[in-house]
C-alpha atoms as a PDB file:
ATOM      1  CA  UNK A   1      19.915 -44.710  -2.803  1.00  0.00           C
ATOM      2  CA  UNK A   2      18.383 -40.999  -3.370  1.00  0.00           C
ATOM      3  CA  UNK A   3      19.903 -38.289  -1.766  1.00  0.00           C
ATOM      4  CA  UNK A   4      16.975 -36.263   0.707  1.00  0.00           C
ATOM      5  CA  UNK A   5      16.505 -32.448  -0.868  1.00  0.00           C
ATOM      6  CA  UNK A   6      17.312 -30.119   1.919  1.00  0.00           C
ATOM      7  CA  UNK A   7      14.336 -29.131   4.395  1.00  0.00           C
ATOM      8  CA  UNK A   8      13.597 -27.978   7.573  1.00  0.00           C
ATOM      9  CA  UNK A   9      10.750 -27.716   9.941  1.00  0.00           C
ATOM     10  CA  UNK A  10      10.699 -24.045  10.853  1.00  0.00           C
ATOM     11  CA  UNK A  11       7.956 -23.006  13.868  1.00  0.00           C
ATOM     12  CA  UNK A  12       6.093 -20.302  13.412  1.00  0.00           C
ATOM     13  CA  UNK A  13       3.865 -19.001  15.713  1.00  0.00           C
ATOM     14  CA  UNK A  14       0.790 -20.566  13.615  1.00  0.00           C
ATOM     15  CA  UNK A  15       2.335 -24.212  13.263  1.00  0.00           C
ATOM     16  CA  UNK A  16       5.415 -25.717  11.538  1.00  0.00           C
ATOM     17  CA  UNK A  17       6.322 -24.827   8.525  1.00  0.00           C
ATOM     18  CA  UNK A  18       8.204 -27.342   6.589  1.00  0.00           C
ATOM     19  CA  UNK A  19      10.614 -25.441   4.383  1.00  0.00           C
ATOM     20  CA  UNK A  20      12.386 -27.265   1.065  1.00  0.00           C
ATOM     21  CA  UNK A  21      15.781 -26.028  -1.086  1.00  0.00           C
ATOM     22  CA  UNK A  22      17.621 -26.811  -4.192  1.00  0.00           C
ATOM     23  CA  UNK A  23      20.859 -26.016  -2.533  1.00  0.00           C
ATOM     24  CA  UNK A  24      20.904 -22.711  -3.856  1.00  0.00           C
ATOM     25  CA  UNK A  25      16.935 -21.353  -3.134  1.00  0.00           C
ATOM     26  CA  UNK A  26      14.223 -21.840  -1.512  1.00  0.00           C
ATOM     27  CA  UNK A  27      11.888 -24.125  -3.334  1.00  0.00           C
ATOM     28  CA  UNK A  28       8.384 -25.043  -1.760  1.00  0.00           C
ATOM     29  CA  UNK A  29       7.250 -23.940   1.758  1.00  0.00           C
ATOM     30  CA  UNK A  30       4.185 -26.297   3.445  1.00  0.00           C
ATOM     31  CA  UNK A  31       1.764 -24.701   5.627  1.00  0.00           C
ATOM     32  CA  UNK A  32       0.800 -26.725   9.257  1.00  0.00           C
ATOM     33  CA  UNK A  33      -2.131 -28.332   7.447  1.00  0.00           C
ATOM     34  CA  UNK A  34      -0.012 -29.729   4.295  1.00  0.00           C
ATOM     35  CA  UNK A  35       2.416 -31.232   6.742  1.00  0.00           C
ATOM     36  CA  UNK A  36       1.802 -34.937   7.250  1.00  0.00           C
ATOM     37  CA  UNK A  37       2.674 -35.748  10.946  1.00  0.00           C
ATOM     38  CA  UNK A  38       5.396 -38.236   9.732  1.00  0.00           C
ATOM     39  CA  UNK A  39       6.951 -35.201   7.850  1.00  0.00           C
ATOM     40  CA  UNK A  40       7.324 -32.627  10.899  1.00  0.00           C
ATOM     41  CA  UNK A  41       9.612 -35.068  12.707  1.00  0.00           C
ATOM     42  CA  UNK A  42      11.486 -36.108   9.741  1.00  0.00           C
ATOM     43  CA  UNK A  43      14.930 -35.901   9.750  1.00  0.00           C
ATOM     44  CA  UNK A  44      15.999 -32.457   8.912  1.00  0.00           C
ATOM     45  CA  UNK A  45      18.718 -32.010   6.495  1.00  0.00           C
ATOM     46  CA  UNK A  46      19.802 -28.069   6.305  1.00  0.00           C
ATOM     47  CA  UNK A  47      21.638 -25.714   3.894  1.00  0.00           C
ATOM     48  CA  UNK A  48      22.627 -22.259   3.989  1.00  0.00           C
ATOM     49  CA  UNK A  49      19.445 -21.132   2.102  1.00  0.00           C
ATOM     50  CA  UNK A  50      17.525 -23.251   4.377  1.00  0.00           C
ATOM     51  CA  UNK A  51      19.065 -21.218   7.546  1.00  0.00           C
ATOM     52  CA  UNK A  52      18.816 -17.399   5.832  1.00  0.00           C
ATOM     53  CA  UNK A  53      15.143 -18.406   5.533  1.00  0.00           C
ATOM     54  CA  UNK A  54      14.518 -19.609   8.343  1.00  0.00           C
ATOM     55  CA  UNK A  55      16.361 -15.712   9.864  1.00  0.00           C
ATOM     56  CA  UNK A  56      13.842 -13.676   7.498  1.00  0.00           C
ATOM     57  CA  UNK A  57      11.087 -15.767   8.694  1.00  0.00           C
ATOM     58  CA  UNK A  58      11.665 -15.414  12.218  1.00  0.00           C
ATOM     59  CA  UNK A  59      12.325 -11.788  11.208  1.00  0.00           C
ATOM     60  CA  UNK A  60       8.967 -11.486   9.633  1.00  0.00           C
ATOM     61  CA  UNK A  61       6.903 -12.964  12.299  1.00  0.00           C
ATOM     62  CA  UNK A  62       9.070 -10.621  15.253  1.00  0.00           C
ATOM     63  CA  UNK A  63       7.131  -7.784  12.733  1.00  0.00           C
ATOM     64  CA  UNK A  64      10.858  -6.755  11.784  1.00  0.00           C
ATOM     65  CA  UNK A  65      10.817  -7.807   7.850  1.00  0.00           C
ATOM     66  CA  UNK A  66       8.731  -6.525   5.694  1.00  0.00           C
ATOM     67  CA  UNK A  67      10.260  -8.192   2.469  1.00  0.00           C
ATOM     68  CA  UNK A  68      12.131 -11.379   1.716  1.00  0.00           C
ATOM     69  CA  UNK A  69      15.479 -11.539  -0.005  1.00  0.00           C
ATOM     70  CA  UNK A  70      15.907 -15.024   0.243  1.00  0.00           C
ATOM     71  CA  UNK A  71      16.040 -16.693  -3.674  1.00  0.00           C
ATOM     72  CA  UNK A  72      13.015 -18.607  -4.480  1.00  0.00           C
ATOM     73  CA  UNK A  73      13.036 -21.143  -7.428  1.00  0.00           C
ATOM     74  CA  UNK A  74       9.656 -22.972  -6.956  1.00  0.00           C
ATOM     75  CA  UNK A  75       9.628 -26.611  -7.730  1.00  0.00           C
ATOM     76  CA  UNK A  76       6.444 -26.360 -10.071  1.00  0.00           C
ATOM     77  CA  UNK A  77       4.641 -24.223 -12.172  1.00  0.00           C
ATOM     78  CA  UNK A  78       3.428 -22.672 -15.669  1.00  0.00           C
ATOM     79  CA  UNK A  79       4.075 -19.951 -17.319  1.00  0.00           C
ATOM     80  CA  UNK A  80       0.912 -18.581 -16.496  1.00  0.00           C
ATOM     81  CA  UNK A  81       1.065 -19.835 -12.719  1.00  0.00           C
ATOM     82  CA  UNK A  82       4.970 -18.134 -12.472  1.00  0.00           C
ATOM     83  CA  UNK A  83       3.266 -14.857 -13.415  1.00  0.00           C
ATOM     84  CA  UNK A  84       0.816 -14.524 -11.052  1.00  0.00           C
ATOM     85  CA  UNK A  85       3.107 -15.493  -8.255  1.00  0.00           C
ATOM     86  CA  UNK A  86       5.546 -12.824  -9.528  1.00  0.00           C
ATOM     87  CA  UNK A  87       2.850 -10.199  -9.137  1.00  0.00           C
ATOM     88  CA  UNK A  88       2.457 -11.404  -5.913  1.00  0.00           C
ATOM     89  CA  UNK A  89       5.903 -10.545  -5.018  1.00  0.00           C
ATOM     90  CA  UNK A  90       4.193  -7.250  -5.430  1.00  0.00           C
ATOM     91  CA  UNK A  91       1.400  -6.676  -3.201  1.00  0.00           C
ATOM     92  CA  UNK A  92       2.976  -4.331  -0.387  1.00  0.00           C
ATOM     93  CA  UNK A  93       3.053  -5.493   2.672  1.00  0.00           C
ATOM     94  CA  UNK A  94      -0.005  -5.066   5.070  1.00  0.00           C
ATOM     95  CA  UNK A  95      -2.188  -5.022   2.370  1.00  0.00           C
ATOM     96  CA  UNK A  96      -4.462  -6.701   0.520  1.00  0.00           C
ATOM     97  CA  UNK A  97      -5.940  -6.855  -3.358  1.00  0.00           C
ATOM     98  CA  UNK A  98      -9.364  -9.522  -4.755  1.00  0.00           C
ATOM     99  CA  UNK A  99      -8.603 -11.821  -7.345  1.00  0.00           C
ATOM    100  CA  UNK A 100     -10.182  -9.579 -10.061  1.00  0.00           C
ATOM    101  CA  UNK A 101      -7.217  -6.723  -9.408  1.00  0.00           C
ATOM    102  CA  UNK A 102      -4.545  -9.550  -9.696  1.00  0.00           C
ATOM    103  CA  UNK A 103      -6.147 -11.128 -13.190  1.00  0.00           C
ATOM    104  CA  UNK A 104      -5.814  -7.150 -14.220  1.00  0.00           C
ATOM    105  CA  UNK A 105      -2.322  -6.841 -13.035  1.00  0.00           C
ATOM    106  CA  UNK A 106      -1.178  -9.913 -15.135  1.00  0.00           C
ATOM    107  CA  UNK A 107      -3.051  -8.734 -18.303  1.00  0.00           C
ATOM    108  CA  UNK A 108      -6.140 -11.278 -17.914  1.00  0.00           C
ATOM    109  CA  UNK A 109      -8.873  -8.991 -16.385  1.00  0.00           C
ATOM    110  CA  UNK A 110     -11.007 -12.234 -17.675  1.00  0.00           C
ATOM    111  CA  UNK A 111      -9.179 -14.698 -15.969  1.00  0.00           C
ATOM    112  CA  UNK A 112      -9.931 -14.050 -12.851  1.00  0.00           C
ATOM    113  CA  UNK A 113     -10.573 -18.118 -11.948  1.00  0.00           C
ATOM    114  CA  UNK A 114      -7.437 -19.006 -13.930  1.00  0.00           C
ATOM    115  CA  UNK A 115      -5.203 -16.369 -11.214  1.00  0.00           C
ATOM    116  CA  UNK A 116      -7.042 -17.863  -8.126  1.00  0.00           C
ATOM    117  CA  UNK A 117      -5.856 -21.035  -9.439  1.00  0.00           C
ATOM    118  CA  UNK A 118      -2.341 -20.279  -9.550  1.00  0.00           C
ATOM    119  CA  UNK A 119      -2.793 -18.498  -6.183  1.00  0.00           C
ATOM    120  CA  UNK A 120      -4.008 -21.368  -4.667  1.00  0.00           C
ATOM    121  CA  UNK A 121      -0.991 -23.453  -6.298  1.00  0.00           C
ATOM    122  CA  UNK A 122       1.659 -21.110  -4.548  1.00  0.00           C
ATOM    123  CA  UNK A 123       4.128 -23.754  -3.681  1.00  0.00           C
ATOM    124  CA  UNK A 124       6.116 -20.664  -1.451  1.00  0.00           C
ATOM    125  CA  UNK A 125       3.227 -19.358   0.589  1.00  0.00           C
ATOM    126  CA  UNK A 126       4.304 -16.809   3.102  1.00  0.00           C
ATOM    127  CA  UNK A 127       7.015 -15.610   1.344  1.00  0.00           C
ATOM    128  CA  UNK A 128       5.004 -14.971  -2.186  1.00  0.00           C
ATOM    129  CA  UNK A 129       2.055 -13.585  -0.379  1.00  0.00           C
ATOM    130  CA  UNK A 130      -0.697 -14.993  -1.587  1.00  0.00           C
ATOM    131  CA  UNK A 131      -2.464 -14.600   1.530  1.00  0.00           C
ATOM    132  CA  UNK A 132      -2.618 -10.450   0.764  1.00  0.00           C
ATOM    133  CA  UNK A 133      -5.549 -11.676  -2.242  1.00  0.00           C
ATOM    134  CA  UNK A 134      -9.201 -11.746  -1.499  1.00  0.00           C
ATOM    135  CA  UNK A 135     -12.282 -11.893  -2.676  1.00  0.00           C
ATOM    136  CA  UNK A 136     -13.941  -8.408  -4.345  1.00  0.00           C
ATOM    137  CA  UNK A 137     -16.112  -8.061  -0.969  1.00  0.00           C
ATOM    138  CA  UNK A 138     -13.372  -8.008   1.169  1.00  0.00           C
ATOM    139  CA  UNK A 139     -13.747 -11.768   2.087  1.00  0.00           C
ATOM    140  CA  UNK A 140     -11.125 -13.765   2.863  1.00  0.00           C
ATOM    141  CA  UNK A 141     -11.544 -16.704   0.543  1.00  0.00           C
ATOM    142  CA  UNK A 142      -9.639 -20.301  -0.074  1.00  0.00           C
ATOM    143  CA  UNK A 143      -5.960 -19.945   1.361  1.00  0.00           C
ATOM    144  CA  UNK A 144      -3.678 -23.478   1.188  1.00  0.00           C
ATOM    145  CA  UNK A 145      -3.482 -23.143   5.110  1.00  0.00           C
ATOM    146  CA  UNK A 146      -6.952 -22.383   5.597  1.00  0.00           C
ATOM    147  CA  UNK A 147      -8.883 -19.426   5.873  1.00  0.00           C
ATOM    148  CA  UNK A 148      -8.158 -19.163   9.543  1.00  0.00           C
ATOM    149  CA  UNK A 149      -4.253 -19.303   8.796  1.00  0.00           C
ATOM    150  CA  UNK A 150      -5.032 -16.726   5.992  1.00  0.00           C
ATOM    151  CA  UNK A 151      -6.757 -14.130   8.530  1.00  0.00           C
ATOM    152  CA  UNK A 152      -3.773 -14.899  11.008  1.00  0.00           C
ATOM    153  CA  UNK A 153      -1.394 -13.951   8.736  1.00  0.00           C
ATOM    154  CA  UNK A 154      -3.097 -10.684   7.885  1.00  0.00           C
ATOM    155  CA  UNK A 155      -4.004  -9.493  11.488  1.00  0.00           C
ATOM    156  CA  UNK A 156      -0.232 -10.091  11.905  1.00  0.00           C
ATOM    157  CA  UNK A 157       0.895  -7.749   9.303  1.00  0.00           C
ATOM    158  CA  UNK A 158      -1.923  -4.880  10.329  1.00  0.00           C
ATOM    159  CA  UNK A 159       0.123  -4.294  13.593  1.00  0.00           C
END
């Protein structure tokens, strides 16, 4: 018999959000439209980092966090994929960057398809914004969630 990883179903004002942990970070987050409907009434099994993320996200969507704190560990991931969801970490708050910016901020002004990759692969969405990246034009392109979740999230953080 397998021990169940510790997650929660958080609700946000955009959906559930089912949140996963290692015990000691935060691991994977899944947006409404990841969530099968078996999986938001799953048994929930929580942990402290499970419960400090679910404060900072409740903080974040009252408009009263800005930046997490919570660890992160995500389950997945290259190198490459770990780098671009480091930089991110970095995009202030309430703002946004295209994908061409981010490929120049990791050192691969080329690889601007590679980094929209690994944005689209964010396995802690929310929390590493990778909502805050669009397209050159100011478009909001692809977003995990959907572009409608995408263009939630950043009306939200423009108030």
């Amino acid at each position: 018999m397998t021990q169940s990883t510790p997650s929660t179903v958080f609700t946000s004002p955009y959906g559930p959000l089912q949140l996963h942990s290692n015990g000691t970070a935060l691991t994977r987050i899944l947006l409404p439209s990841q969530i099968a409907a078996a999986d938001s009434t799953a048994k929930q099994h929580l942990d402290d980092v499970l419960q400090e993320a679910g404060r900072e996200l409740q903080a974040y969507f009252d408009g009263q966090l800005t930046e997490f704190a919570i660890p992160l560990e995500p389950e997945t991931g290259t190198t490459f994929q770990r780098e671009v969801w480091t930089a991110l970490r970095q995009i202030p708050f309430g703002t946004t960057i295209s994908y061409s910016t981010l490929a120049t901020q990791v050192g691969r002004p080329k690889a601007v398809r590679a980094v929209g990759a690994a944005n689209s692969r964010n396995p802690l969405p929310i929390i590493v914004p990778c909502h805050r990246v669009i397209g050159a034009d100011g478009s909001l392109t692809g977003y995990a969630g959907g572009v409608q979740l995408k263009g939630q999230l950043l009306s939200h953080e423009s108030q």
